[in-house]
C-alpha atoms as a PDB file:
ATOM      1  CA  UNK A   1       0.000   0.000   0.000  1.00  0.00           C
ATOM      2  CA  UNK A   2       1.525   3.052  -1.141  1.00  0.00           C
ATOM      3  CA  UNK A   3       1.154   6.221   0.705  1.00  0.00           C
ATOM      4  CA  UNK A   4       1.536  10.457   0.268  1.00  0.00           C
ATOM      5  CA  UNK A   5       1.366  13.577   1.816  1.00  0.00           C
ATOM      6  CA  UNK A   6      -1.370  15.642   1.758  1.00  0.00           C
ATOM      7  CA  UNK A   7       0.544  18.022  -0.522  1.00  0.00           C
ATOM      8  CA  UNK A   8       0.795  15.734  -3.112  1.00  0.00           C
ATOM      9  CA  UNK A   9      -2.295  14.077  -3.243  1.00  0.00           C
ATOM     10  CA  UNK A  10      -3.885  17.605  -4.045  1.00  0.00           C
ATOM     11  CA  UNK A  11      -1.039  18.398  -6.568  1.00  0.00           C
ATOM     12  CA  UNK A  12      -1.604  15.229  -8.294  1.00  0.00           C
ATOM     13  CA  UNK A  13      -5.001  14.024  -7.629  1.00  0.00           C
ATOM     14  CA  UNK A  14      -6.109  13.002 -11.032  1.00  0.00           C
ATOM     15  CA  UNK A  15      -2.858  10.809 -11.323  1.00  0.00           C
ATOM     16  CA  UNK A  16      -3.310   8.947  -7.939  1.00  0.00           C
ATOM     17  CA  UNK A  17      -7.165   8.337  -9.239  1.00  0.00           C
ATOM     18  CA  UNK A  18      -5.690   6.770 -12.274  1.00  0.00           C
ATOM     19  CA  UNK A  19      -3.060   4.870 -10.351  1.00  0.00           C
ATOM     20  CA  UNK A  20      -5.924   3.587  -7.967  1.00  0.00           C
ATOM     21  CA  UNK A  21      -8.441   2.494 -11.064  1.00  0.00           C
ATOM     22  CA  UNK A  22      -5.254   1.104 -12.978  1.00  0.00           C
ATOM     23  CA  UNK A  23      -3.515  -1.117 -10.138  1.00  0.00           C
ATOM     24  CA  UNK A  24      -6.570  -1.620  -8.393  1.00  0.00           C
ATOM     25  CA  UNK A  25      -4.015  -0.810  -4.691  1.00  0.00           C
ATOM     26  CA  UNK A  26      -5.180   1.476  -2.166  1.00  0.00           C
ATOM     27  CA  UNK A  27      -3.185   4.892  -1.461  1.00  0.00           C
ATOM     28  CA  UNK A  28      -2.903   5.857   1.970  1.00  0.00           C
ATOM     29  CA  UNK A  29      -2.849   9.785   2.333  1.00  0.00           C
ATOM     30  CA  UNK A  30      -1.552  11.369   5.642  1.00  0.00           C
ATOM     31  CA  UNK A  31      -0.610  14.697   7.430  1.00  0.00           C
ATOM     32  CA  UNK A  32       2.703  14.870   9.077  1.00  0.00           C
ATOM     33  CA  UNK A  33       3.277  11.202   8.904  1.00  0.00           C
ATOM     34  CA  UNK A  34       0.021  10.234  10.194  1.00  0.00           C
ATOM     35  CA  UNK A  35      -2.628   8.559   8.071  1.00  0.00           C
ATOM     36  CA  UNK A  36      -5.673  10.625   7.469  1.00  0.00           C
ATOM     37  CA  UNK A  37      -7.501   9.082   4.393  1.00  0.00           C
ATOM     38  CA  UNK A  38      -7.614   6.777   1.922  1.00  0.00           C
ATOM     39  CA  UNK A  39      -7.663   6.596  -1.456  1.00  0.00           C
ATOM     40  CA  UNK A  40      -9.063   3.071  -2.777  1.00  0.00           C
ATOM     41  CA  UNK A  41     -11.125   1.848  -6.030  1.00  0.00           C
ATOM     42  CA  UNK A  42     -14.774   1.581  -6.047  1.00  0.00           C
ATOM     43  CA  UNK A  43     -16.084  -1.816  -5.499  1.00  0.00           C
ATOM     44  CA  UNK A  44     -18.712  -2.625  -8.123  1.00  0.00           C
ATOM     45  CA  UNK A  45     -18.688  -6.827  -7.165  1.00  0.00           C
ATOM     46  CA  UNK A  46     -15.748  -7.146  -9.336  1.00  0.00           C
ATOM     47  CA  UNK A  47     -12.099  -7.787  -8.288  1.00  0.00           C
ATOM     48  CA  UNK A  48      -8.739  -7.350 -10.046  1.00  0.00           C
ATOM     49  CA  UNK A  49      -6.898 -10.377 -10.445  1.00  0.00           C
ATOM     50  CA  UNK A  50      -4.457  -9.705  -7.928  1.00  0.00           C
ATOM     51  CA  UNK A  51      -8.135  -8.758  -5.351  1.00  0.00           C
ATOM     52  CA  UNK A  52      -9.421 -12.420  -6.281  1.00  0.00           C
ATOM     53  CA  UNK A  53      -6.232 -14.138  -5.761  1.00  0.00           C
ATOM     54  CA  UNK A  54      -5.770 -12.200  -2.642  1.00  0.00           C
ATOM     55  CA  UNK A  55      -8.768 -12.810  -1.495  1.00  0.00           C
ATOM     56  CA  UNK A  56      -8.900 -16.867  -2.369  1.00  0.00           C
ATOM     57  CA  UNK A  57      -5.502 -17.155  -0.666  1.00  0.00           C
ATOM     58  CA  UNK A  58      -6.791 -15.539   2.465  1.00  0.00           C
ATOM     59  CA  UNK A  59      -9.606 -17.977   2.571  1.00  0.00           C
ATOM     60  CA  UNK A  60      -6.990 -20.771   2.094  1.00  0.00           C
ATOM     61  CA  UNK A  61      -5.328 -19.986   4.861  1.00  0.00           C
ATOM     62  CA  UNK A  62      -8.165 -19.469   7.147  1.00  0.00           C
ATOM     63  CA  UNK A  63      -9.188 -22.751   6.301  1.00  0.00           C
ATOM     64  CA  UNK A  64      -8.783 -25.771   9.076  1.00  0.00           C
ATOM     65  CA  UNK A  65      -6.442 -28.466   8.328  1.00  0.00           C
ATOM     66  CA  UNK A  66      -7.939 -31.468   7.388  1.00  0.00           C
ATOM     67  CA  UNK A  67      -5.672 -34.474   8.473  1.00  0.00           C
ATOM     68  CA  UNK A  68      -7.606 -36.839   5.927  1.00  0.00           C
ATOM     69  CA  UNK A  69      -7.286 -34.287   2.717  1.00  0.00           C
ATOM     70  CA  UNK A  70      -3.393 -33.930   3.302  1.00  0.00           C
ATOM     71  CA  UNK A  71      -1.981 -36.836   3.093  1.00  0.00           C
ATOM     72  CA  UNK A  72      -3.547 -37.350  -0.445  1.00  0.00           C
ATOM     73  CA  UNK A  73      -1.243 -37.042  -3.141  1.00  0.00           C
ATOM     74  CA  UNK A  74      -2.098 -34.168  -6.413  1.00  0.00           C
ATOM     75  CA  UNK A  75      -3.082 -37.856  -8.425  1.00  0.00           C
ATOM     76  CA  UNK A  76      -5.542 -38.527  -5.679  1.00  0.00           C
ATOM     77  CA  UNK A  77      -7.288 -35.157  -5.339  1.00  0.00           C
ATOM     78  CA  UNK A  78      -8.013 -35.212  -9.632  1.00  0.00           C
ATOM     79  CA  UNK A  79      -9.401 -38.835  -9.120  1.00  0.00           C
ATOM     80  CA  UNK A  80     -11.750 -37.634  -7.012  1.00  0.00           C
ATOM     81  CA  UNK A  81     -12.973 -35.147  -8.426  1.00  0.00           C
ATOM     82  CA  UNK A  82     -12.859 -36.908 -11.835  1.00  0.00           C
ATOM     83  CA  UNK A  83     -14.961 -39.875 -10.669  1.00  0.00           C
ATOM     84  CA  UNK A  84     -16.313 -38.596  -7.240  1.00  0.00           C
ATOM     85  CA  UNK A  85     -15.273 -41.129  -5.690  1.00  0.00           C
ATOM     86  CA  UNK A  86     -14.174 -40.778  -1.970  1.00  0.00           C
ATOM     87  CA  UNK A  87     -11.048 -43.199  -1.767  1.00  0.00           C
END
Protein backbone atom coordinates (compact mmCIF):
# COMPACT_ATOMS: atom_id res chain seq x y z
CA UNK A 1 0.00 0.00 0.00
CA UNK A 2 1.53 3.05 -1.14
CA UNK A 3 1.15 6.22 0.71
CA UNK A 4 1.54 10.46 0.27
CA UNK A 5 1.37 13.58 1.82
CA UNK A 6 -1.37 15.64 1.76
CA UNK A 7 0.54 18.02 -0.52
CA UNK A 8 0.79 15.73 -3.11
CA UNK A 9 -2.30 14.08 -3.24
CA UNK A 10 -3.89 17.60 -4.04
CA UNK A 11 -1.04 18.40 -6.57
CA UNK A 12 -1.60 15.23 -8.29
CA UNK A 13 -5.00 14.02 -7.63
CA UNK A 14 -6.11 13.00 -11.03
CA UNK A 15 -2.86 10.81 -11.32
CA UNK A 16 -3.31 8.95 -7.94
CA UNK A 17 -7.16 8.34 -9.24
CA UNK A 18 -5.69 6.77 -12.27
CA UNK A 19 -3.06 4.87 -10.35
CA UNK A 20 -5.92 3.59 -7.97
CA UNK A 21 -8.44 2.49 -11.06
CA UNK A 22 -5.25 1.10 -12.98
CA UNK A 23 -3.51 -1.12 -10.14
CA UNK A 24 -6.57 -1.62 -8.39
CA UNK A 25 -4.01 -0.81 -4.69
CA UNK A 26 -5.18 1.48 -2.17
CA UNK A 27 -3.18 4.89 -1.46
CA UNK A 28 -2.90 5.86 1.97
CA UNK A 29 -2.85 9.79 2.33
CA UNK A 30 -1.55 11.37 5.64
CA UNK A 31 -0.61 14.70 7.43
CA UNK A 32 2.70 14.87 9.08
CA UNK A 33 3.28 11.20 8.90
CA UNK A 34 0.02 10.23 10.19
CA UNK A 35 -2.63 8.56 8.07
CA UNK A 36 -5.67 10.62 7.47
CA UNK A 37 -7.50 9.08 4.39
CA UNK A 38 -7.61 6.78 1.92
CA UNK A 39 -7.66 6.60 -1.46
CA UNK A 40 -9.06 3.07 -2.78
CA UNK A 41 -11.13 1.85 -6.03
CA UNK A 42 -14.77 1.58 -6.05
CA UNK A 43 -16.08 -1.82 -5.50
CA UNK A 44 -18.71 -2.63 -8.12
CA UNK A 45 -18.69 -6.83 -7.16
CA UNK A 46 -15.75 -7.15 -9.34
CA UNK A 47 -12.10 -7.79 -8.29
CA UNK A 48 -8.74 -7.35 -10.05
CA UNK A 49 -6.90 -10.38 -10.44
CA UNK A 50 -4.46 -9.71 -7.93
CA UNK A 51 -8.13 -8.76 -5.35
CA UNK A 52 -9.42 -12.42 -6.28
CA UNK A 53 -6.23 -14.14 -5.76
CA UNK A 54 -5.77 -12.20 -2.64
CA UNK A 55 -8.77 -12.81 -1.50
CA UNK A 56 -8.90 -16.87 -2.37
CA UNK A 57 -5.50 -17.16 -0.67
CA UNK A 58 -6.79 -15.54 2.46
CA UNK A 59 -9.61 -17.98 2.57
CA UNK A 60 -6.99 -20.77 2.09
CA UNK A 61 -5.33 -19.99 4.86
CA UNK A 62 -8.16 -19.47 7.15
CA UNK A 63 -9.19 -22.75 6.30
CA UNK A 64 -8.78 -25.77 9.08
CA UNK A 65 -6.44 -28.47 8.33
CA UNK A 66 -7.94 -31.47 7.39
CA UNK A 67 -5.67 -34.47 8.47
CA UNK A 68 -7.61 -36.84 5.93
CA UNK A 69 -7.29 -34.29 2.72
CA UNK A 70 -3.39 -33.93 3.30
CA UNK A 71 -1.98 -36.84 3.09
CA UNK A 72 -3.55 -37.35 -0.44
CA UNK A 73 -1.24 -37.04 -3.14
CA UNK A 74 -2.10 -34.17 -6.41
CA UNK A 75 -3.08 -37.86 -8.42
CA UNK A 76 -5.54 -38.53 -5.68
CA UNK A 77 -7.29 -35.16 -5.34
CA UNK A 78 -8.01 -35.21 -9.63
CA UNK A 79 -9.40 -38.83 -9.12
CA UNK A 80 -11.75 -37.63 -7.01
CA UNK A 81 -12.97 -35.15 -8.43
CA UNK A 82 -12.86 -36.91 -11.84
CA UNK A 83 -14.96 -39.88 -10.67
CA UNK A 84 -16.31 -38.60 -7.24
CA UNK A 85 -15.27 -41.13 -5.69
CA UNK A 86 -14.17 -40.78 -1.97
CA UNK A 87 -11.05 -43.20 -1.77
Amino acid sequence: MRTVGVLEAKTSLSALIEEVETSGETIVITRHGKAVARLSPERSGRLTPSGLAERARAFRNGQPKDSEWACLSWEDLKAIARDGSDR
